[in-house]
N, C-alpha and C. Protein backbone atom coordinates (compact mmCIF):
# COMPACT_ATOMS: atom_id res chain seq x y z
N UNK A 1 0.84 -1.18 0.00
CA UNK A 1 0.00 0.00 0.00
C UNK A 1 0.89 1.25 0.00
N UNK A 2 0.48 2.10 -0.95
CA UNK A 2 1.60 3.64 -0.67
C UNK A 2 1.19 4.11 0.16
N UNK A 3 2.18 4.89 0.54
CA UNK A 3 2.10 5.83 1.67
C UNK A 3 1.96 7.50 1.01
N UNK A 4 0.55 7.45 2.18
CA UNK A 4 0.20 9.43 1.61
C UNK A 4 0.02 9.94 2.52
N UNK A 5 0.11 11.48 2.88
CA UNK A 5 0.16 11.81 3.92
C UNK A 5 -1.24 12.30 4.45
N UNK A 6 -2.31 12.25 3.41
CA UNK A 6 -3.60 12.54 4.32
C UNK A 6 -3.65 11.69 5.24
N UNK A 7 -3.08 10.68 5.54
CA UNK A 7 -3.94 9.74 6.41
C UNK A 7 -3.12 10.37 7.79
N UNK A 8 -1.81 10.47 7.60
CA UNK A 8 -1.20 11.35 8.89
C UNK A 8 -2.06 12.05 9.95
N UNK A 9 -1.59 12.27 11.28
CA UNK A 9 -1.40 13.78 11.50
C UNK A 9 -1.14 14.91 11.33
N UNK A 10 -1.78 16.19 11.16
CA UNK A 10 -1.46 17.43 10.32
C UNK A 10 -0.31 17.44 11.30
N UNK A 11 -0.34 17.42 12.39
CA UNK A 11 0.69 18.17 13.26
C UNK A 11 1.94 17.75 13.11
N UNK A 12 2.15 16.74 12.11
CA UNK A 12 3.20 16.05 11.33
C UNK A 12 4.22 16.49 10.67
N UNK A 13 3.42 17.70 9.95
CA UNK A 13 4.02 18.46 8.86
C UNK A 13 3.75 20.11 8.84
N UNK A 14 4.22 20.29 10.31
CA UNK A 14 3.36 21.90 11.16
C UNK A 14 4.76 22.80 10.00
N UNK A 15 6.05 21.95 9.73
CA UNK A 15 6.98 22.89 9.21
C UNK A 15 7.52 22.97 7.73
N UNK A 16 6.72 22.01 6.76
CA UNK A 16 6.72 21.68 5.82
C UNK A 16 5.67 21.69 5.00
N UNK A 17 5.89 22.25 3.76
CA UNK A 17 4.54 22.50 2.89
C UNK A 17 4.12 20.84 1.93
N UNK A 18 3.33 20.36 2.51
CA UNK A 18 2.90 18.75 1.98
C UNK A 18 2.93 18.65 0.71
N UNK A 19 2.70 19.86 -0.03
CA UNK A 19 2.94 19.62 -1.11
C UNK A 19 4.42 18.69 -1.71
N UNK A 20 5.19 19.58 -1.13
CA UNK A 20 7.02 19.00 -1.93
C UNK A 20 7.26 18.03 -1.25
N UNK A 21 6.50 17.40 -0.07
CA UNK A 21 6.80 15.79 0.46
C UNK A 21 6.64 14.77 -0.58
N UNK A 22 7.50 14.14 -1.15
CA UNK A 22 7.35 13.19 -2.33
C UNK A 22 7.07 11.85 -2.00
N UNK A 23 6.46 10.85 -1.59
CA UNK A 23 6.61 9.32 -1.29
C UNK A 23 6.64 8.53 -1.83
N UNK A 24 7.67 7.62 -1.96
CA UNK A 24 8.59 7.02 -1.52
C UNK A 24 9.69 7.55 -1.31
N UNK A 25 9.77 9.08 -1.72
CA UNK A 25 11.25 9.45 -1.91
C UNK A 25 12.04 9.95 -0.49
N UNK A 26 10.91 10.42 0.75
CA UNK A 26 11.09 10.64 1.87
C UNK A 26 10.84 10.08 2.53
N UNK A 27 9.96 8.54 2.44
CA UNK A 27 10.63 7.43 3.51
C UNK A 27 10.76 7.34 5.26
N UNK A 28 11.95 7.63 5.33
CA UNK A 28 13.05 8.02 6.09
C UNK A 28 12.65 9.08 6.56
N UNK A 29 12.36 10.47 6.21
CA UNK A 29 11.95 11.06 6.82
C UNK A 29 10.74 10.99 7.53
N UNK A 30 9.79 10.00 7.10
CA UNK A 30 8.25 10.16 7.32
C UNK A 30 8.38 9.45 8.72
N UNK A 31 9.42 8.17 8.36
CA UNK A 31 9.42 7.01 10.10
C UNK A 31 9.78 8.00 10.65
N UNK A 32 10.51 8.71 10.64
CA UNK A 32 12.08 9.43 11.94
C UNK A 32 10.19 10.37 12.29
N UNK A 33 9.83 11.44 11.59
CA UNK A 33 8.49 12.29 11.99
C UNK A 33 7.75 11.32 12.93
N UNK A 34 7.83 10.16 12.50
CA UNK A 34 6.10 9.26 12.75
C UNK A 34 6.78 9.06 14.34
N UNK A 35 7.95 8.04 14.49
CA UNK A 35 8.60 7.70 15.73
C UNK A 35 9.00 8.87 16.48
N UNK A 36 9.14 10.18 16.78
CA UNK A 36 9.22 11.16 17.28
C UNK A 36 8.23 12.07 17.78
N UNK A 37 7.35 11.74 16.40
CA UNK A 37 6.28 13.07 17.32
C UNK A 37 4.67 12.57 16.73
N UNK A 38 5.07 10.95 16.17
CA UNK A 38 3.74 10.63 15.70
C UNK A 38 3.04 10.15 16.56
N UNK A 39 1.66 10.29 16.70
CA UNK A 39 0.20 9.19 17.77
C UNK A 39 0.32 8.18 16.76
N UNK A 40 -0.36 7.29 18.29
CA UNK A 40 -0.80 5.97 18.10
C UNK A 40 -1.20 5.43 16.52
N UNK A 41 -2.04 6.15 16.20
CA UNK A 41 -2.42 6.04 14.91
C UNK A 41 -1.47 6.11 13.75
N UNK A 42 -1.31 7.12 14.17
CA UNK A 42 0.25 7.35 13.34
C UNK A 42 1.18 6.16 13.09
N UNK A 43 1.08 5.69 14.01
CA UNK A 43 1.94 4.44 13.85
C UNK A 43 1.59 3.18 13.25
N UNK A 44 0.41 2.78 13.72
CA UNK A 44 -0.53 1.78 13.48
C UNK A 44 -0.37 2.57 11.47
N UNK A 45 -0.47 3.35 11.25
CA UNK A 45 -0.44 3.54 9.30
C UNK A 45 0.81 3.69 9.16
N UNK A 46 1.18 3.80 9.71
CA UNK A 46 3.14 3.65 9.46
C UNK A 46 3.36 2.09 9.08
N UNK A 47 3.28 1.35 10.36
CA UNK A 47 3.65 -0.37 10.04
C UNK A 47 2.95 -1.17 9.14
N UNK A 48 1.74 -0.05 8.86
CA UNK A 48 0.48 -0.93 7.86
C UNK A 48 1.25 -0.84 6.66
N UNK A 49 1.74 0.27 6.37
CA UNK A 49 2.96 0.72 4.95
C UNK A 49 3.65 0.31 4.35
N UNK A 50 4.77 0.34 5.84
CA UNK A 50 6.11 0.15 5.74
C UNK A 50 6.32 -1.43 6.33
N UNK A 51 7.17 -2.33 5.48
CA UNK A 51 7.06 -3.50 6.14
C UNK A 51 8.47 -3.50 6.97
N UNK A 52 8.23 -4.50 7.68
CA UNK A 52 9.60 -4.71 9.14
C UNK A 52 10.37 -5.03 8.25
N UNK A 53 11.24 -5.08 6.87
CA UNK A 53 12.08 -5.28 6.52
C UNK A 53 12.55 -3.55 6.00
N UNK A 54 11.66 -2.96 5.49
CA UNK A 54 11.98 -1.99 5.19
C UNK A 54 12.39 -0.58 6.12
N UNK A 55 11.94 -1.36 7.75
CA UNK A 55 12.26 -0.53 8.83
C UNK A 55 13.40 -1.21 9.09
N UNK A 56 13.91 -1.96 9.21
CA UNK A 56 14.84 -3.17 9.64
C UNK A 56 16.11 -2.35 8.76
N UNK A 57 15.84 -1.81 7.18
CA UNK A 57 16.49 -1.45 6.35
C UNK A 57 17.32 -0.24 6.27
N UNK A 58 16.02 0.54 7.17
CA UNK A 58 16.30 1.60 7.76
C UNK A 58 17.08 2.50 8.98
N UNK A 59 16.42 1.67 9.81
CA UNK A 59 17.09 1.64 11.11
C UNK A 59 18.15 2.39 11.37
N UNK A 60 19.63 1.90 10.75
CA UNK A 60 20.73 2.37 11.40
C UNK A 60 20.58 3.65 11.07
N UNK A 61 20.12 4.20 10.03
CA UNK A 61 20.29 5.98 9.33
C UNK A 61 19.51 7.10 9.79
N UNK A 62 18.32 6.06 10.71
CA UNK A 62 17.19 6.98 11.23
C UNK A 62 18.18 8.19 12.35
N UNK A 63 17.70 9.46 13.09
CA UNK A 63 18.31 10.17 13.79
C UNK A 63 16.37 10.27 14.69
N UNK A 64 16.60 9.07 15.52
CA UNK A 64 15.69 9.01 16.20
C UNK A 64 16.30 9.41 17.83
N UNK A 65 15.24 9.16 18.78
CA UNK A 65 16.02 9.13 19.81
C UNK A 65 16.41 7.24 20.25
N UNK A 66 16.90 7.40 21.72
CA UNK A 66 17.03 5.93 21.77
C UNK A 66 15.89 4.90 21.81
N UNK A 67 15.02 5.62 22.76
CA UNK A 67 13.64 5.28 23.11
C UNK A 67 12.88 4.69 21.94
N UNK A 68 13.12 5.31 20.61
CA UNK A 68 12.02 4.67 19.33
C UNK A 68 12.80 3.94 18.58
N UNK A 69 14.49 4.24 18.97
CA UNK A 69 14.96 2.74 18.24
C UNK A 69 14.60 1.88 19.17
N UNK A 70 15.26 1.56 20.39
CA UNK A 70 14.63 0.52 21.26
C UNK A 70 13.14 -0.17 20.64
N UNK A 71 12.04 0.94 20.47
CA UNK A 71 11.12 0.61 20.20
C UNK A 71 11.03 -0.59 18.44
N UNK A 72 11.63 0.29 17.66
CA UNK A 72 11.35 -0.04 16.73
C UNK A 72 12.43 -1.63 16.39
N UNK A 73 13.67 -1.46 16.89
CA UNK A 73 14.29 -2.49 17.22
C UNK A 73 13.37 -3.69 18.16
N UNK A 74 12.74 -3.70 18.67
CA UNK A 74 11.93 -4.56 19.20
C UNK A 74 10.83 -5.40 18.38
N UNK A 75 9.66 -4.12 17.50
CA UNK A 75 9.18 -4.64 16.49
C UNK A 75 9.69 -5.05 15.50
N UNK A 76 10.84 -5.05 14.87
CA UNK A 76 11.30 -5.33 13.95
C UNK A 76 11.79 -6.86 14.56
N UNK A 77 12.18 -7.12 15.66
CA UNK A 77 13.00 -8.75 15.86
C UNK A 77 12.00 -9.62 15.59
């Protein structure tokens, strides 16, 4: 399933005009947003997305804190 950002939180993208968010091409940016300052929900359409290989893929490059790698390192094992 692609990923779009209506389904987000606005408060997601309080500093960025949604327009020039491209997807797939920001990715990476969307987890690092979602694991930082995304709700529940947020997340729950994040993992629906993105599969645990492609977070797994990700992982080391994210600039998360420790807390949502921990986290995400967990879902991903």
């Amino acid at each position: 399933m692609a990923l779009g950002l209506e389904d987000f939180s606005v408060e997601l993208f309080w500093d960025v005009d949604r327009q020039s968010v491209h997807l797939p091409e920001h990715q990476r940016w969307l987890v690092e947003r979602v694991m930082e300052y995304g709700r529940w929900p947020d997340w729950l359409l994040l993992k629906e997305r993105v599969s645990k290989q492609e977070l797994m893929d990700l992982l080391p490059t994210l600039r998360i804190s420790q807390k949502s790698r921990s986290f995400l390192e967990l879902y991903c094992a």
